[in-house]
PDB file of N, CA and C in Angstrom:
ATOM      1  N   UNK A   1       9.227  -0.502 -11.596  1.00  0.00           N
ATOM      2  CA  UNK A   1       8.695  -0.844 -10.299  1.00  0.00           C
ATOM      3  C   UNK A   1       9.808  -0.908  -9.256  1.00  0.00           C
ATOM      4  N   UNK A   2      11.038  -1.271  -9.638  1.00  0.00           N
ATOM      5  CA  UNK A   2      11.639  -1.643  -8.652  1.00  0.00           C
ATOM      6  C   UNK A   2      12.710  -0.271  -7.862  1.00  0.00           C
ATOM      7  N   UNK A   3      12.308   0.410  -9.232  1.00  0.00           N
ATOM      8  CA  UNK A   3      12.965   1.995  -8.900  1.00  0.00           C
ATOM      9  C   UNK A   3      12.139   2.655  -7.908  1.00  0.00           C
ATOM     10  N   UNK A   4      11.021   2.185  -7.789  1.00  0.00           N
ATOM     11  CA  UNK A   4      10.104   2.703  -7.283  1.00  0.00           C
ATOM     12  C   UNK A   4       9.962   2.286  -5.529  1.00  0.00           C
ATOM     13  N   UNK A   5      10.456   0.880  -5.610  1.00  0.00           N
ATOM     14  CA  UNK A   5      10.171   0.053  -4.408  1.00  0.00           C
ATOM     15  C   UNK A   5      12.080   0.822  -3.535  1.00  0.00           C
ATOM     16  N   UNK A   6      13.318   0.610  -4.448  1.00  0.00           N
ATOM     17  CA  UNK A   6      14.491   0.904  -3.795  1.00  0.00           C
ATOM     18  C   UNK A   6      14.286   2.672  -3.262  1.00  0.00           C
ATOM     19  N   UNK A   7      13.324   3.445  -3.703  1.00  0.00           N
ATOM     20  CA  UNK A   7      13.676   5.086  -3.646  1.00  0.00           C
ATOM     21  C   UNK A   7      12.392   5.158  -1.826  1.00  0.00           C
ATOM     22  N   UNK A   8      11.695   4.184  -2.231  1.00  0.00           N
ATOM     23  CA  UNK A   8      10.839   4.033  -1.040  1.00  0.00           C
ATOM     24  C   UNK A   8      11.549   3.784   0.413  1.00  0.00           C
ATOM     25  N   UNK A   9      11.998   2.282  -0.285  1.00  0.00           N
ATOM     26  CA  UNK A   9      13.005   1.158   0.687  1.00  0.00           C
ATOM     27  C   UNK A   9      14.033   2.487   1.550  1.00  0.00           C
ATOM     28  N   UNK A  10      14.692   3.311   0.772  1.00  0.00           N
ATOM     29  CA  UNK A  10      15.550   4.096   1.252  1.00  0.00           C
ATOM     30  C   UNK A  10      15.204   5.602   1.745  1.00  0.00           C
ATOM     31  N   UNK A  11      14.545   5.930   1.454  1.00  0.00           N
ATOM     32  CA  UNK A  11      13.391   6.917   2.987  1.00  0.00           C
ATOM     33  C   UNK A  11      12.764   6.466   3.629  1.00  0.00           C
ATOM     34  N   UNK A  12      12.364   5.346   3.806  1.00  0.00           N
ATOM     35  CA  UNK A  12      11.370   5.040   4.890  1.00  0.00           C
ATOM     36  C   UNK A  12      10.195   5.319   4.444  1.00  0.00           C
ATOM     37  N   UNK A  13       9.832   5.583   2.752  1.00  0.00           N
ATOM     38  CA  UNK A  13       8.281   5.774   2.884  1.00  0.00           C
ATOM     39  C   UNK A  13       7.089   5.115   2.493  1.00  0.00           C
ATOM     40  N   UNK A  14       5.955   5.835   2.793  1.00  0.00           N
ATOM     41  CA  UNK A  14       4.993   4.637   2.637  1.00  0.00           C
ATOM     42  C   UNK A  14       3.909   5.851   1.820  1.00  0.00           C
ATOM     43  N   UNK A  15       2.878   4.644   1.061  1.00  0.00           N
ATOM     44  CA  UNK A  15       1.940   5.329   0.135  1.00  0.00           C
ATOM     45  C   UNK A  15       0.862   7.081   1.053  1.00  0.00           C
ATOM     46  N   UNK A  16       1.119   7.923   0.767  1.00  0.00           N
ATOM     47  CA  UNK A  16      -0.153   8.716   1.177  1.00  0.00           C
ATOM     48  C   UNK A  16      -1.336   8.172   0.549  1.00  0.00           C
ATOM     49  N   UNK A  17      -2.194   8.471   1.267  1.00  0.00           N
ATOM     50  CA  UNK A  17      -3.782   8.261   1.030  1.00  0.00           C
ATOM     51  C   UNK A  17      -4.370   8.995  -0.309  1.00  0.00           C
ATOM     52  N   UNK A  18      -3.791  10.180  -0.714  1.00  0.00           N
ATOM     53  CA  UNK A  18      -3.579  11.221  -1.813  1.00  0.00           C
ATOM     54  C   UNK A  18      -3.100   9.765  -2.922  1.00  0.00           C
ATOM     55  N   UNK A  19      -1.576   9.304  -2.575  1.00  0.00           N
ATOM     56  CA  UNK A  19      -1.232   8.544  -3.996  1.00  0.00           C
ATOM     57  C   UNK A  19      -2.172   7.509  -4.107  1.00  0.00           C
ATOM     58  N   UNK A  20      -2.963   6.917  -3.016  1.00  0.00           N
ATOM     59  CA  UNK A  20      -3.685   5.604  -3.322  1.00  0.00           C
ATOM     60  C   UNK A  20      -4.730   5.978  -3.837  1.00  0.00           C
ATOM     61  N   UNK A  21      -5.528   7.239  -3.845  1.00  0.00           N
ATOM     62  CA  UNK A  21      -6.522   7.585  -4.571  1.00  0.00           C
ATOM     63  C   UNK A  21      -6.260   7.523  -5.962  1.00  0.00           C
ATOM     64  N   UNK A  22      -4.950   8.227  -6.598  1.00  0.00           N
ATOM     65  CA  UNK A  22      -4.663   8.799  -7.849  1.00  0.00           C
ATOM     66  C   UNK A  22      -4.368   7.239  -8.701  1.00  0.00           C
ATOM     67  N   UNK A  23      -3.387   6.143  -7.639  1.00  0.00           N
ATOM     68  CA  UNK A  23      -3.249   4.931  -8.304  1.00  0.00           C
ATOM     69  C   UNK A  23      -4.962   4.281  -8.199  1.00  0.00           C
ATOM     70  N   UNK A  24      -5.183   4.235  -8.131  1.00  0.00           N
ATOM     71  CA  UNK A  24      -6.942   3.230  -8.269  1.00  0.00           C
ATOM     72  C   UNK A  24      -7.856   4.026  -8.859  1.00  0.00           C
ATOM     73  N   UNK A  25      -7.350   5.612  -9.324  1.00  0.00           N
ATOM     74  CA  UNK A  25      -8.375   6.079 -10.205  1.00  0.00           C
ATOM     75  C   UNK A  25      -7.715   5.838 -11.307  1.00  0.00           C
ATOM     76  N   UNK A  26      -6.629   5.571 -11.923  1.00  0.00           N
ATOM     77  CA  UNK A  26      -6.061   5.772 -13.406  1.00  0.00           C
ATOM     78  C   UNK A  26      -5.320   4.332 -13.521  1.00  0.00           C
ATOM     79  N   UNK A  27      -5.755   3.486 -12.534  1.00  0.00           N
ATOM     80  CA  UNK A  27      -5.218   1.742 -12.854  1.00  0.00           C
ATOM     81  C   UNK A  27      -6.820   0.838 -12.443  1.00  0.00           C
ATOM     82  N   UNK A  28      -6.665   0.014 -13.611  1.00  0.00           N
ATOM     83  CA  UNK A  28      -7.899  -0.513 -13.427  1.00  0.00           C
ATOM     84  C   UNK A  28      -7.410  -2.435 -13.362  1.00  0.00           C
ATOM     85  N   UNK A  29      -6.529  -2.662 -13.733  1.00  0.00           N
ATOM     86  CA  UNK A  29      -6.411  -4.250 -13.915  1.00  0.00           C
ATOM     87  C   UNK A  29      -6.287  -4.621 -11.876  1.00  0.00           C
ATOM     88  N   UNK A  30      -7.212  -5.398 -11.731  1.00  0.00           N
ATOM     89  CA  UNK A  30      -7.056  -6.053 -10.022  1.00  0.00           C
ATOM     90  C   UNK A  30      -5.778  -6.813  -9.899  1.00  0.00           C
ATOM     91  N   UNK A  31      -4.624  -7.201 -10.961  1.00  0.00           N
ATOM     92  CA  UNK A  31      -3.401  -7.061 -10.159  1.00  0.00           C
ATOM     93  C   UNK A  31      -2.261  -6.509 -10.447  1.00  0.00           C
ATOM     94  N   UNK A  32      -2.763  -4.900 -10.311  1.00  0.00           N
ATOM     95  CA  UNK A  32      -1.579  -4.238 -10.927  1.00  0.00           C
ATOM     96  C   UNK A  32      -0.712  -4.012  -9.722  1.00  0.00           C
ATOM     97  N   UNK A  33       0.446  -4.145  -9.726  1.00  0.00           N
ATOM     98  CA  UNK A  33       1.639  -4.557  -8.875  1.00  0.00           C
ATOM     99  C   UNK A  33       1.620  -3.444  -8.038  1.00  0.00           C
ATOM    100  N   UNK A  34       1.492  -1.899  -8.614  1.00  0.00           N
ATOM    101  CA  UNK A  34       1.869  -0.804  -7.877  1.00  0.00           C
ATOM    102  C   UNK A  34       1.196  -0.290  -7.004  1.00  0.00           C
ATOM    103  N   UNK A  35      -0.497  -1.131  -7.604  1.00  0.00           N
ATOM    104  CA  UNK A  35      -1.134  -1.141  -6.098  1.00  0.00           C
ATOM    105  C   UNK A  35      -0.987  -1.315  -5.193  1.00  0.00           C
ATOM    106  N   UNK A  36      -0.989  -3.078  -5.589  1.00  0.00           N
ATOM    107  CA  UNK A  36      -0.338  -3.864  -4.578  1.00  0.00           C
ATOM    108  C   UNK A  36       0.410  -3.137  -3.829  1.00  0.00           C
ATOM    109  N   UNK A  37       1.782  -2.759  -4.114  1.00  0.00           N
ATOM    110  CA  UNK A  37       3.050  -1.979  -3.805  1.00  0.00           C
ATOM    111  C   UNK A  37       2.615  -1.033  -2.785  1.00  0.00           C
ATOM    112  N   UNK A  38       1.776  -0.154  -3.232  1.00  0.00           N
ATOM    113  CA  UNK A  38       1.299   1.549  -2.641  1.00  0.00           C
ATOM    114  C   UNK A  38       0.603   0.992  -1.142  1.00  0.00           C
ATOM    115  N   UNK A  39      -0.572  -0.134  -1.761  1.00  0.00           N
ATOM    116  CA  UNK A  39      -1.535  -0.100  -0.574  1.00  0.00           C
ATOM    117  C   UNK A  39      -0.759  -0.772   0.639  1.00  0.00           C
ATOM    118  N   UNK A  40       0.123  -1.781   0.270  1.00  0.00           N
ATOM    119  CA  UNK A  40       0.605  -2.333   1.686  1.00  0.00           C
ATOM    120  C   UNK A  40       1.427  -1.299   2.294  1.00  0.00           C
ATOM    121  N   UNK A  41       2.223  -0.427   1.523  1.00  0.00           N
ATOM    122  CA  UNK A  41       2.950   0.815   2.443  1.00  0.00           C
ATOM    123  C   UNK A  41       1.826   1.305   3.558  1.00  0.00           C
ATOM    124  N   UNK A  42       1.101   1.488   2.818  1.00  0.00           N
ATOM    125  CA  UNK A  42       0.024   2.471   3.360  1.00  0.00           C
ATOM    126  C   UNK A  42      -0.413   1.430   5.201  1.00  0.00           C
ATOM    127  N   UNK A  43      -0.588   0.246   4.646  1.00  0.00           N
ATOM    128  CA  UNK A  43      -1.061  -1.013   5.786  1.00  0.00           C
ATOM    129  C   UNK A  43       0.192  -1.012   6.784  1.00  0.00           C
ATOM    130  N   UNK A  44       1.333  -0.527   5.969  1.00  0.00           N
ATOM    131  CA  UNK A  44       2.383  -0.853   7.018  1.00  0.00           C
ATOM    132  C   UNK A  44       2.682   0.686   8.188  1.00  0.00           C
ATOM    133  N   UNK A  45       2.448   1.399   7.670  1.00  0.00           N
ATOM    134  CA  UNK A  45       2.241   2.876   8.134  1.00  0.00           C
ATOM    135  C   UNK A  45       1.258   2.687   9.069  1.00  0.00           C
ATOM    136  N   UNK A  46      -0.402   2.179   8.898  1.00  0.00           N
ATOM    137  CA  UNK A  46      -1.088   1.716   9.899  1.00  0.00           C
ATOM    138  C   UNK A  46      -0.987   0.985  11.085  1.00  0.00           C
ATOM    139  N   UNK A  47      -0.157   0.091  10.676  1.00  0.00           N
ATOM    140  CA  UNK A  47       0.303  -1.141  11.918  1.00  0.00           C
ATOM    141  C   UNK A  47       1.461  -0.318  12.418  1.00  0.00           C
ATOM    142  N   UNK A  48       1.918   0.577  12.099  1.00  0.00           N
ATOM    143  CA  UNK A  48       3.210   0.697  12.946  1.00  0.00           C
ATOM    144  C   UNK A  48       2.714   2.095  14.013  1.00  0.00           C
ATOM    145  N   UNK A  49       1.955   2.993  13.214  1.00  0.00           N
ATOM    146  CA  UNK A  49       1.258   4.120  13.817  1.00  0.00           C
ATOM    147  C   UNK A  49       0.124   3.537  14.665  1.00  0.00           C
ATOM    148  N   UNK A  50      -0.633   2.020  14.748  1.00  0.00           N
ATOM    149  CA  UNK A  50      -1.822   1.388  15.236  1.00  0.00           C
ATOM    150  C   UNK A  50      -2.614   2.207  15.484  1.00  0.00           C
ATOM    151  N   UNK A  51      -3.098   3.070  14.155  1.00  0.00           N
ATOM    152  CA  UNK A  51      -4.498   3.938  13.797  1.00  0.00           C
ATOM    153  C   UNK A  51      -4.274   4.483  12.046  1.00  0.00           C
ATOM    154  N   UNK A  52      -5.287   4.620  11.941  1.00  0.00           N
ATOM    155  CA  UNK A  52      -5.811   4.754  10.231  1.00  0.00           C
ATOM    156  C   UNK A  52      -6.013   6.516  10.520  1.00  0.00           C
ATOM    157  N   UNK A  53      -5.260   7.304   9.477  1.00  0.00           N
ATOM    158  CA  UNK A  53      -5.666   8.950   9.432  1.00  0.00           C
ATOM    159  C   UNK A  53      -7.026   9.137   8.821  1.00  0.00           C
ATOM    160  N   UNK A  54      -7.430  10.349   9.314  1.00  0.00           N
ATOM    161  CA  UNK A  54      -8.577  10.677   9.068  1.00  0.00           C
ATOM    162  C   UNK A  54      -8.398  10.949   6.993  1.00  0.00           C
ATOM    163  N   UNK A  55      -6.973  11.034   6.520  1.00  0.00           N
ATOM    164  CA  UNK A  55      -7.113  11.210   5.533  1.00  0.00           C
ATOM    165  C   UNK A  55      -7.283   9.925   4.676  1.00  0.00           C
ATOM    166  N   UNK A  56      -6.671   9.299   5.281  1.00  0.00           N
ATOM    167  CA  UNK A  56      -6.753   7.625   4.750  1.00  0.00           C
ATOM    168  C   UNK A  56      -8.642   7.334   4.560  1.00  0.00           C
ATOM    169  N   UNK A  57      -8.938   7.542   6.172  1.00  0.00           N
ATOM    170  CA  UNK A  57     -10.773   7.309   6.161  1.00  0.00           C
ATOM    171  C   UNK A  57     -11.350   8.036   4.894  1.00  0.00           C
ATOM    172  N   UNK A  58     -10.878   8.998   4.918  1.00  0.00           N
ATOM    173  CA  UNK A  58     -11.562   9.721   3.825  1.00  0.00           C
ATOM    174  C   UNK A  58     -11.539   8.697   2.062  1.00  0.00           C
ATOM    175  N   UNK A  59     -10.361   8.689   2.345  1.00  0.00           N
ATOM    176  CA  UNK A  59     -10.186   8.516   0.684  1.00  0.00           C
ATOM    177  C   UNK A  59     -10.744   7.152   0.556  1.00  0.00           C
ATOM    178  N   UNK A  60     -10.936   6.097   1.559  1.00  0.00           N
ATOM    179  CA  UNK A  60     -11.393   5.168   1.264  1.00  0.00           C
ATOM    180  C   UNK A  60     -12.884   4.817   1.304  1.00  0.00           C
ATOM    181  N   UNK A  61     -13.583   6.035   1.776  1.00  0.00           N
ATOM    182  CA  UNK A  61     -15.339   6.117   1.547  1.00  0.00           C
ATOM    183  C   UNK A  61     -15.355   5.598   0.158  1.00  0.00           C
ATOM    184  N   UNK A  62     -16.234   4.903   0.451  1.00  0.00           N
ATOM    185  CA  UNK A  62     -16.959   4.802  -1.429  1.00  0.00           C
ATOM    186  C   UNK A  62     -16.172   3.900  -2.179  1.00  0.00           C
ATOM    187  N   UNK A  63     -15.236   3.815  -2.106  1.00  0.00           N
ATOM    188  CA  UNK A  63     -13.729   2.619  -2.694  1.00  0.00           C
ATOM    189  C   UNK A  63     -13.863   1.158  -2.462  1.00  0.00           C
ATOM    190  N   UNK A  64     -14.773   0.548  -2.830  1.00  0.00           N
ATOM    191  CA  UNK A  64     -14.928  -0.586  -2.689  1.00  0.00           C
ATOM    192  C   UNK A  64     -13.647  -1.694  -2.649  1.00  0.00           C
ATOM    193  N   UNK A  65     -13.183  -1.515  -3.803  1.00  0.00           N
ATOM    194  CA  UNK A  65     -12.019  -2.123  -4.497  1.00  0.00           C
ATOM    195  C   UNK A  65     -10.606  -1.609  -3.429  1.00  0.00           C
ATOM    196  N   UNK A  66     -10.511  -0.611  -3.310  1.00  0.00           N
ATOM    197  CA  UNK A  66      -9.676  -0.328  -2.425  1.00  0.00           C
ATOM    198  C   UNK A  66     -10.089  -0.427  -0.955  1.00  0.00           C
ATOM    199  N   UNK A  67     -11.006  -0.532  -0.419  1.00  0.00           N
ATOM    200  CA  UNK A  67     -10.673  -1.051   0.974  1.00  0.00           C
ATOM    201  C   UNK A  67     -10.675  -2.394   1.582  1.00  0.00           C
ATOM    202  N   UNK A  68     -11.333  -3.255   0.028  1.00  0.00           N
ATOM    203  CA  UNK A  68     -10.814  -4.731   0.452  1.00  0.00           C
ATOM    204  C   UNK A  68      -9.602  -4.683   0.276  1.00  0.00           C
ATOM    205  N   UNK A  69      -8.601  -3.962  -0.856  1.00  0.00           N
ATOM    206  CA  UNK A  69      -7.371  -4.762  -1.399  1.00  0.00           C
ATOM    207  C   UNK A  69      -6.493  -3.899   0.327  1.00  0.00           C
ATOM    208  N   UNK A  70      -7.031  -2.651   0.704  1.00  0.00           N
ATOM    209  CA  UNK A  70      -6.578  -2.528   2.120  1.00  0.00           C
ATOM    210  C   UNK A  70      -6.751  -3.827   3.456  1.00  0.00           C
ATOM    211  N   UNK A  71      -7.616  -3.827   3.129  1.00  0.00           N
ATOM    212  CA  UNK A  71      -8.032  -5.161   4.573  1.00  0.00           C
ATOM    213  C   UNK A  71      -7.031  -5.946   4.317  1.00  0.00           C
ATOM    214  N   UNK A  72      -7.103  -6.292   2.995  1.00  0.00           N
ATOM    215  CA  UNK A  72      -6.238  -7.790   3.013  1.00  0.00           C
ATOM    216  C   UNK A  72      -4.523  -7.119   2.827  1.00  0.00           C
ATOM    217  N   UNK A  73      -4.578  -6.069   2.835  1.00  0.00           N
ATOM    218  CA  UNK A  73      -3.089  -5.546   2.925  1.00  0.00           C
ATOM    219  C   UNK A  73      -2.764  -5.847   4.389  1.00  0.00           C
ATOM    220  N   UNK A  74      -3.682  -5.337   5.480  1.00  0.00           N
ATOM    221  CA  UNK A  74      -3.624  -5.256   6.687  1.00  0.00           C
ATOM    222  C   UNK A  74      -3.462  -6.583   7.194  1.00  0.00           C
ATOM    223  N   UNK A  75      -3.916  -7.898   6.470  1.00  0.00           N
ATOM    224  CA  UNK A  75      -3.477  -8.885   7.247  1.00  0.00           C
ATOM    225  C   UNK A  75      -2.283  -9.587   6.949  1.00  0.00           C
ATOM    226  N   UNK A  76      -1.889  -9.738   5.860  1.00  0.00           N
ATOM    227  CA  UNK A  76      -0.983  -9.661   5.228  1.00  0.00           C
ATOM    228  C   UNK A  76       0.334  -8.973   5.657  1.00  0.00           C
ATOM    229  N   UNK A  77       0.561  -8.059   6.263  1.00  0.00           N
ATOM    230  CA  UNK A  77       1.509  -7.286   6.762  1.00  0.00           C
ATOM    231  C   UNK A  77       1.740  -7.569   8.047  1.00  0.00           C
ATOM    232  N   UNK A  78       0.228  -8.261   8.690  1.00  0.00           N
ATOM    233  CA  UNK A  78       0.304  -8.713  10.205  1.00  0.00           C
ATOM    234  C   UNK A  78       0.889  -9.560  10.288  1.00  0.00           C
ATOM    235  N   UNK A  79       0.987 -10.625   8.981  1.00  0.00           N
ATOM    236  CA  UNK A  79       1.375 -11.836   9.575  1.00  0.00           C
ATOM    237  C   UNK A  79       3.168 -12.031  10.119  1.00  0.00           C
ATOM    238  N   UNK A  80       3.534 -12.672  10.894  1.00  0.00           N
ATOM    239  CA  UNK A  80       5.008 -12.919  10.783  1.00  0.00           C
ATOM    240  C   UNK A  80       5.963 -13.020  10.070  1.00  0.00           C
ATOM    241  N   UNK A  81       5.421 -13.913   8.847  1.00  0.00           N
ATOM    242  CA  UNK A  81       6.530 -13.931   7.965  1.00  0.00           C
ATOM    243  C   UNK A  81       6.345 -12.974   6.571  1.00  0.00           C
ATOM    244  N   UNK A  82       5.527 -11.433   7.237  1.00  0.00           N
ATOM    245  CA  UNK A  82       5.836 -11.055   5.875  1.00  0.00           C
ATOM    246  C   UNK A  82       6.926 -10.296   5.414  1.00  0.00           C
ATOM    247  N   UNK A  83       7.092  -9.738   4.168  1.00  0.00           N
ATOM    248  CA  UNK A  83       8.187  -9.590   3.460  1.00  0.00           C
ATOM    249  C   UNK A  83       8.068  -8.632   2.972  1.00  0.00           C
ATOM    250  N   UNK A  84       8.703  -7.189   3.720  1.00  0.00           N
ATOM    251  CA  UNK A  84       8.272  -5.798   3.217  1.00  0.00           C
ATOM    252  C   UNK A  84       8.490  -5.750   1.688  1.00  0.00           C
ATOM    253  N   UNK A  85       7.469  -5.167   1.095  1.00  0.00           N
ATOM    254  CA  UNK A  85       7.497  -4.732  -0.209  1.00  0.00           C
ATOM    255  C   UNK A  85       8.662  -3.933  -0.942  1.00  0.00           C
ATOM    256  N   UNK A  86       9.547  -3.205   0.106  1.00  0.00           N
ATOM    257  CA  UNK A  86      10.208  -1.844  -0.329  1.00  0.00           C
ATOM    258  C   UNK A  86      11.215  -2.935  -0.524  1.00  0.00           C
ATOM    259  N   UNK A  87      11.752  -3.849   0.197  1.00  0.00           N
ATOM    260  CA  UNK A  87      12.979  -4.878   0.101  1.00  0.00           C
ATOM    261  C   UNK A  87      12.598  -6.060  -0.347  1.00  0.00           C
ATOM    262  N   UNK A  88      13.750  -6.496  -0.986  1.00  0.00           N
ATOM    263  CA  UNK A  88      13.878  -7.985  -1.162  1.00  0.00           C
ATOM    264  C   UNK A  88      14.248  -8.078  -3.126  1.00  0.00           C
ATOM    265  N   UNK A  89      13.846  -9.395  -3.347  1.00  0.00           N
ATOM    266  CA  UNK A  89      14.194  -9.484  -4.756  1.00  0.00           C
ATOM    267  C   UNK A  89      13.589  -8.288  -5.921  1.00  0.00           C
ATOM    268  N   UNK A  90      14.108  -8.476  -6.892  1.00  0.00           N
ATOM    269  CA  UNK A  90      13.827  -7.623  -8.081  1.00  0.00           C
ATOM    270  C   UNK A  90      12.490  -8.044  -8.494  1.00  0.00           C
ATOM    271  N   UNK A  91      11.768  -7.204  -9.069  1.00  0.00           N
ATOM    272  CA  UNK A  91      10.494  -7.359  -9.354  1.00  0.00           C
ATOM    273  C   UNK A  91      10.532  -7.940 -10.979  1.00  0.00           C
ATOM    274  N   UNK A  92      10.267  -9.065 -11.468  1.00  0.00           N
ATOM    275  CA  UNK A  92      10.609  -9.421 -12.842  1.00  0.00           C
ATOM    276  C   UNK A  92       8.745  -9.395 -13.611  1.00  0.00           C
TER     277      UNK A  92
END
């Protein structure tokens, strides 16, 4: 995970709408970390662009599970003191 979070941290990138489909079709436990991980990129890409892509809309038709764990990515990322995912401590 954390190889995953430093290779992010250091391009600047955030989940495509493509990887959040592929992670929530082949992960099923509600707190698997890399969700977690993927979808707030994705929330943080939103708030910084302040609009959702038409590819994002897409993939989240029908996704129950994924557009709450989005919403609550989205507030979560709003708040002040949050704590980008790509940085900070090691993931144990």
């Amino acid at each position: 995970m954390d190889t995953f979070r430093h290779y992010y941290a250091a391009e600047n990138m955030t989940a495509t709408p493509y990887r959040l489909e592929y992670i929530y079709a082949y992960t099923h436990e509600p707190e698997c970390l890399m969700r977690r991980f993927l979808v707030e990129t994705a929330a943080l890409r939103c708030t910084a662009e302040e609009s959702v892509s038409e590819a994002l809309r897409g993939v989240l038709v029908g996704k129950e599970v994924l557009q709450m764990d989005f919403m609550n990515a989205l507030i979560r990322v709003g708040r002040e003191d949050y704590e980008d995912g790509r940085h900070g401590a090691a993931c144990l």
